[in-house]
PDB file of N, CA and C in Angstrom:
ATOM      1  N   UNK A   1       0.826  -1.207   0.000  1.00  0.00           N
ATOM      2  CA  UNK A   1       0.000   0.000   0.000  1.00  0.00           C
ATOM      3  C   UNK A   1       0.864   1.262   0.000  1.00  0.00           C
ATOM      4  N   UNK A   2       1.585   0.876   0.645  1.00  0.00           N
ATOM      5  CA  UNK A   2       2.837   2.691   0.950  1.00  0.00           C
ATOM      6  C   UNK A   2       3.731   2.350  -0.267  1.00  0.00           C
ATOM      7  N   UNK A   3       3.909   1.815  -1.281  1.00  0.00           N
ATOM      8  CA  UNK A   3       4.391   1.944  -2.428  1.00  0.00           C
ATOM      9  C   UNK A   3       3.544   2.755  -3.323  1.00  0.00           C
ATOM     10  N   UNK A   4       2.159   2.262  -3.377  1.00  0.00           N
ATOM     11  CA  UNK A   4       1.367   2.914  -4.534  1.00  0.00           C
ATOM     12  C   UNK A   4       1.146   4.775  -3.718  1.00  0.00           C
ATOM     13  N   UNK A   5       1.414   4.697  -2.214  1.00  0.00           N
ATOM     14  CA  UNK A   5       1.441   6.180  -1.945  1.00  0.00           C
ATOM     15  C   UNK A   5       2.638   7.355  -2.863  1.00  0.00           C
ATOM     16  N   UNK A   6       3.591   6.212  -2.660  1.00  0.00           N
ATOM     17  CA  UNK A   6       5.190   6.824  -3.024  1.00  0.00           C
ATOM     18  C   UNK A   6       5.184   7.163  -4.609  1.00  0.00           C
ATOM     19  N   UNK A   7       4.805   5.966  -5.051  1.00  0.00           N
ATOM     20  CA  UNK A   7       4.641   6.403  -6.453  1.00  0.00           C
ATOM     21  C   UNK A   7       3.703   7.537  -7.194  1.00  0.00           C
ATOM     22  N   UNK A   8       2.550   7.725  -6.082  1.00  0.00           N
ATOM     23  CA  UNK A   8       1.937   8.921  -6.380  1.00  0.00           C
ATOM     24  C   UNK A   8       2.678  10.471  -5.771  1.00  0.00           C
ATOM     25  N   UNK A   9       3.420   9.896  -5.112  1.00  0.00           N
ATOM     26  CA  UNK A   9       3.893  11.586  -4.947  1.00  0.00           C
ATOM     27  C   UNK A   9       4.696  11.516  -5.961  1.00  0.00           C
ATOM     28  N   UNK A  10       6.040  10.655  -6.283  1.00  0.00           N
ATOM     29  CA  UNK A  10       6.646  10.549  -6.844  1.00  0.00           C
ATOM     30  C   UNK A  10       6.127  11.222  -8.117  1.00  0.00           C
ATOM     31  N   UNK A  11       5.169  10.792  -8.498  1.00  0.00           N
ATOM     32  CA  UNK A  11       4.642  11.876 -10.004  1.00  0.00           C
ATOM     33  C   UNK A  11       4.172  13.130  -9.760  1.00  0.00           C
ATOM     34  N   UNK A  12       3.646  13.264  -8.400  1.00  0.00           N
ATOM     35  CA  UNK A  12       3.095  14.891  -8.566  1.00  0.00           C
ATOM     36  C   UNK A  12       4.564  15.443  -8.566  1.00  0.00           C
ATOM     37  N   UNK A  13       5.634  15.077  -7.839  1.00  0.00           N
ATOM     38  CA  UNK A  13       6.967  15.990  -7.845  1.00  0.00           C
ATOM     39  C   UNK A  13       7.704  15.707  -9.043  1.00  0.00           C
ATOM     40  N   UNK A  14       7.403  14.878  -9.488  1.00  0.00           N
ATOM     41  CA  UNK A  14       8.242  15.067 -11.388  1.00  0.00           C
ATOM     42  C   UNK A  14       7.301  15.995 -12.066  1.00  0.00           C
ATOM     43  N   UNK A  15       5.659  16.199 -11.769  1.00  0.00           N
ATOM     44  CA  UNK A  15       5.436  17.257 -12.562  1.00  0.00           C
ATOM     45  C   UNK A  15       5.608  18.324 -12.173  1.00  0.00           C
ATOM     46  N   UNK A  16       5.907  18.640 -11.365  1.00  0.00           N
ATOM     47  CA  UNK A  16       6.355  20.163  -9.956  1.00  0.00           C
ATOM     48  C   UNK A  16       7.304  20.392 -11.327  1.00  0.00           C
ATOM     49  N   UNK A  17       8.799  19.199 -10.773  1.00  0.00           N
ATOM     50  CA  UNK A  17       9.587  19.417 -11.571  1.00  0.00           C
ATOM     51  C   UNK A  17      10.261  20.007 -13.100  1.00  0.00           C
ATOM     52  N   UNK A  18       8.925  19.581 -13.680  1.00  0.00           N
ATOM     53  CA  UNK A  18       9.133  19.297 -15.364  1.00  0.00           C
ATOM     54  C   UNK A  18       8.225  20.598 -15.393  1.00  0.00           C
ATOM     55  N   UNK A  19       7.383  21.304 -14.774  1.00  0.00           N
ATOM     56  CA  UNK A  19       6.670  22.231 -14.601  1.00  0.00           C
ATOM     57  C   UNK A  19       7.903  23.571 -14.566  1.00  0.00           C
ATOM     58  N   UNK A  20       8.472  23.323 -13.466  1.00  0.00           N
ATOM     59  CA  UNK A  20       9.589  24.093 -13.649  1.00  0.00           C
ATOM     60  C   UNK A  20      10.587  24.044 -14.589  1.00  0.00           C
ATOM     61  N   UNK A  21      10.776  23.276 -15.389  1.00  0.00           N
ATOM     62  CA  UNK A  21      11.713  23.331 -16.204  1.00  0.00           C
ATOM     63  C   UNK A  21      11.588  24.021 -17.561  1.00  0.00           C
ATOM     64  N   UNK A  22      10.300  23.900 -17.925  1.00  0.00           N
ATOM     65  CA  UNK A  22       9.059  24.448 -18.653  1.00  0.00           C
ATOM     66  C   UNK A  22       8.854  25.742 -18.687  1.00  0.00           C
ATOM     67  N   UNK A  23       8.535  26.010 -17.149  1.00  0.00           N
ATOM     68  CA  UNK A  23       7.858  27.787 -17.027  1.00  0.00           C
ATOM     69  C   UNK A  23       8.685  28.193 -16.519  1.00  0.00           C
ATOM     70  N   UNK A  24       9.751  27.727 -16.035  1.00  0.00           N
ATOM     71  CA  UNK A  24      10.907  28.752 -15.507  1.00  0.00           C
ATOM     72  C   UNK A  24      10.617  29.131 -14.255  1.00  0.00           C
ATOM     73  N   UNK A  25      10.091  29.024 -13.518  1.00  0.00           N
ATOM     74  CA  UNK A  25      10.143  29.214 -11.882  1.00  0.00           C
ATOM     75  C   UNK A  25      10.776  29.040 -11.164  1.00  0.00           C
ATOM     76  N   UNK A  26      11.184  29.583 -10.004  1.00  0.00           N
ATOM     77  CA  UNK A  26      12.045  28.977  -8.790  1.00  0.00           C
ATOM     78  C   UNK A  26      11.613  27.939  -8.202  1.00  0.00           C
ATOM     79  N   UNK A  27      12.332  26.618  -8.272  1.00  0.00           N
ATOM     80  CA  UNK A  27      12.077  25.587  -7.358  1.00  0.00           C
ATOM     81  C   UNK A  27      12.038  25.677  -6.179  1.00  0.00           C
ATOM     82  N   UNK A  28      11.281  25.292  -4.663  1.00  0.00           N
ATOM     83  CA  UNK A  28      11.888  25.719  -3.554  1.00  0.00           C
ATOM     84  C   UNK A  28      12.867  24.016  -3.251  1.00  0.00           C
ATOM     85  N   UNK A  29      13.121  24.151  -2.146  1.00  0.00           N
ATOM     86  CA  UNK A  29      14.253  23.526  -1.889  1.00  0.00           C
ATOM     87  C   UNK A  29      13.859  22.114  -1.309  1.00  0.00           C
ATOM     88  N   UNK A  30      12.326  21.848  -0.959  1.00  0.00           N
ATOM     89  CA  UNK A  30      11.671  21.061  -0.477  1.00  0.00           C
ATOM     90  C   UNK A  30      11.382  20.102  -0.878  1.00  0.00           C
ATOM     91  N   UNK A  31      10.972  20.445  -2.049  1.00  0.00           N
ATOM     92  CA  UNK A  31      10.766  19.609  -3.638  1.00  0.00           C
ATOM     93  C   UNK A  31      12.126  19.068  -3.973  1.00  0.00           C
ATOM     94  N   UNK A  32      13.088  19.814  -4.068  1.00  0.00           N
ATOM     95  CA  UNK A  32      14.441  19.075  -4.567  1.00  0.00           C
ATOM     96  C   UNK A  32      14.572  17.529  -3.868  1.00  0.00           C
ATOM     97  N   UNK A  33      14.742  18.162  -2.705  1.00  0.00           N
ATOM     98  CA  UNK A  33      15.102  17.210  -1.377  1.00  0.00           C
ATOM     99  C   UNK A  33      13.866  15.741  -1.503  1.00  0.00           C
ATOM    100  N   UNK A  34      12.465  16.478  -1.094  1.00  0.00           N
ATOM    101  CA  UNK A  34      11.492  15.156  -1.699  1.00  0.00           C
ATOM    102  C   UNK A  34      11.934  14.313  -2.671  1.00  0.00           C
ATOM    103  N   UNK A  35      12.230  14.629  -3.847  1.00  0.00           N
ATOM    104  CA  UNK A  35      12.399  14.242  -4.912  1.00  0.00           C
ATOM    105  C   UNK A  35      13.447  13.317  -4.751  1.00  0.00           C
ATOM    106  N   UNK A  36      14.788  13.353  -4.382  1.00  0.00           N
ATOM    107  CA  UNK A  36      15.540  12.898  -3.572  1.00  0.00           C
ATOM    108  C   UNK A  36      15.379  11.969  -2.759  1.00  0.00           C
ATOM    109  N   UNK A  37      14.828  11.889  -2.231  1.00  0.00           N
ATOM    110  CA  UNK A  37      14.741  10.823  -0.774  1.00  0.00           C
ATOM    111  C   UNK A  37      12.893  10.032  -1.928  1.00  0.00           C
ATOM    112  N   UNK A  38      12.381  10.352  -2.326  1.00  0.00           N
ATOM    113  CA  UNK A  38      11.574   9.608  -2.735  1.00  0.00           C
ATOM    114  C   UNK A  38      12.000   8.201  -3.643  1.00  0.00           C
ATOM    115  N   UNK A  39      12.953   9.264  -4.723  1.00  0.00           N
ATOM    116  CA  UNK A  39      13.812   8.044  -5.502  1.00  0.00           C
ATOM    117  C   UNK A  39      14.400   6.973  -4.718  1.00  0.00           C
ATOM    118  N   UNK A  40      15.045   7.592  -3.728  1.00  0.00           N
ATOM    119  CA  UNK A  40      15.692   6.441  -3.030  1.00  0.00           C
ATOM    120  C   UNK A  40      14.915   5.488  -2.057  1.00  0.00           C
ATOM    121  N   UNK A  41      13.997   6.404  -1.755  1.00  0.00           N
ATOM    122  CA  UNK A  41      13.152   4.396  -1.238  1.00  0.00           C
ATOM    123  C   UNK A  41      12.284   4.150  -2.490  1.00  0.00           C
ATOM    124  N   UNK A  42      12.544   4.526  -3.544  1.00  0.00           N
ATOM    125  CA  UNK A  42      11.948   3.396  -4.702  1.00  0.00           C
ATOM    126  C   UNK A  42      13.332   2.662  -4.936  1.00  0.00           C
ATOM    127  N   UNK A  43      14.574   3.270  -5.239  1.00  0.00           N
ATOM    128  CA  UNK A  43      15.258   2.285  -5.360  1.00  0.00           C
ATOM    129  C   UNK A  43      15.427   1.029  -4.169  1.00  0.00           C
ATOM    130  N   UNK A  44      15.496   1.609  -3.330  1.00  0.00           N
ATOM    131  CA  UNK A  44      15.849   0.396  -2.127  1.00  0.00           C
ATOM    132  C   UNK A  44      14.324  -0.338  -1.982  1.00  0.00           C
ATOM    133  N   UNK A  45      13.350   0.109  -2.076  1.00  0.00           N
ATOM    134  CA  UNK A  45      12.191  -0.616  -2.326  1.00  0.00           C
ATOM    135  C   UNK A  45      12.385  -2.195  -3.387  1.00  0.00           C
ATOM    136  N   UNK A  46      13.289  -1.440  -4.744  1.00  0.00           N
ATOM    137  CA  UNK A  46      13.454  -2.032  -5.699  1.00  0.00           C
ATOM    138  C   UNK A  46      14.241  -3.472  -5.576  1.00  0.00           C
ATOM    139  N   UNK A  47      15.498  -2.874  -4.798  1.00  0.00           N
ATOM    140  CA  UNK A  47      16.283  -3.979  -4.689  1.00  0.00           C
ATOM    141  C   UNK A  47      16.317  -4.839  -3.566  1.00  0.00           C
ATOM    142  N   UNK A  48      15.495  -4.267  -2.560  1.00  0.00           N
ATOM    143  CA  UNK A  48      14.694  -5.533  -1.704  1.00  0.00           C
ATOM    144  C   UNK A  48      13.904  -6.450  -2.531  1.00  0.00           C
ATOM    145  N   UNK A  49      13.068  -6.146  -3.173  1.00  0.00           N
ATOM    146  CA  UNK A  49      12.489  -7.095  -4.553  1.00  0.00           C
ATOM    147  C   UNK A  49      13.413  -8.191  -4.837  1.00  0.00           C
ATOM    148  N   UNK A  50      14.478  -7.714  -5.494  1.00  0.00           N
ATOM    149  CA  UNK A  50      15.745  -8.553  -6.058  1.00  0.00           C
ATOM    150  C   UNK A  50      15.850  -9.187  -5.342  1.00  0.00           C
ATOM    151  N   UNK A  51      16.347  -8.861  -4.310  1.00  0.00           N
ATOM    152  CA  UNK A  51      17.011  -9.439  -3.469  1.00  0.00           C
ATOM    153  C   UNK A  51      16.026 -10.893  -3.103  1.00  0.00           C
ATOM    154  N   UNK A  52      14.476 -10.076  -2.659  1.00  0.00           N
ATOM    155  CA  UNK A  52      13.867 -11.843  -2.181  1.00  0.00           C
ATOM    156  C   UNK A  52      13.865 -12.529  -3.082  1.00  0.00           C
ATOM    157  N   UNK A  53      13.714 -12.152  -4.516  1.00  0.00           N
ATOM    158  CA  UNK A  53      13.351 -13.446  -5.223  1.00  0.00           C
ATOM    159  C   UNK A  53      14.680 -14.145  -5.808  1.00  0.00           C
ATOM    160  N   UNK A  54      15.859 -13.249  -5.521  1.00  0.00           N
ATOM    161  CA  UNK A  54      17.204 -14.322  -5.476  1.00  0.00           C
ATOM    162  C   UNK A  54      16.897 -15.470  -4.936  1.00  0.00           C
ATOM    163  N   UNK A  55      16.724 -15.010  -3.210  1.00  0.00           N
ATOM    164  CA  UNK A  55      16.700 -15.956  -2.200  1.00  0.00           C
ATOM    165  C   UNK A  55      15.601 -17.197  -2.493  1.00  0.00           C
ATOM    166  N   UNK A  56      14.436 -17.016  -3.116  1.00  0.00           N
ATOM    167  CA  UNK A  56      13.273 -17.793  -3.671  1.00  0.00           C
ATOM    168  C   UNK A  56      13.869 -19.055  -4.244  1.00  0.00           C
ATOM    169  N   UNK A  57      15.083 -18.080  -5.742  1.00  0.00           N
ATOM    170  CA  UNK A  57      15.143 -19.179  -6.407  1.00  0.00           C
ATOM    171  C   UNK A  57      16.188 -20.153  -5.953  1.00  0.00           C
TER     172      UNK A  57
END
């Protein structure tokens, strides 16, 4: 369940992002950082994955 949360912020802050990149606005610093720490528990989300179904096979 707290994956499909993550992945939804995860897109509202890539469109924050891509919003800004677009219209030219100042990012604040909050968003950077989110953005940041979001990726990284998808990655480590990710490679816990790996990891069990190593152990599976």
């Amino acid at each position: 369940m707290y994956r499909v949360v993550i992945i939804l912020l995860a897109i509202c802050l890539l469109i924050t992002s891509l919003s800004h990149l677009f219209f030219n606005y100042e990012l604040s610093n909050w968003v950077e950082y989110a953005n940041l720490i979001i990726v990284l528990i998808l990655v480590i989300d990710l490679f816990k994955d790996l990891f069990k179904k190593k152990k599976e096979n």
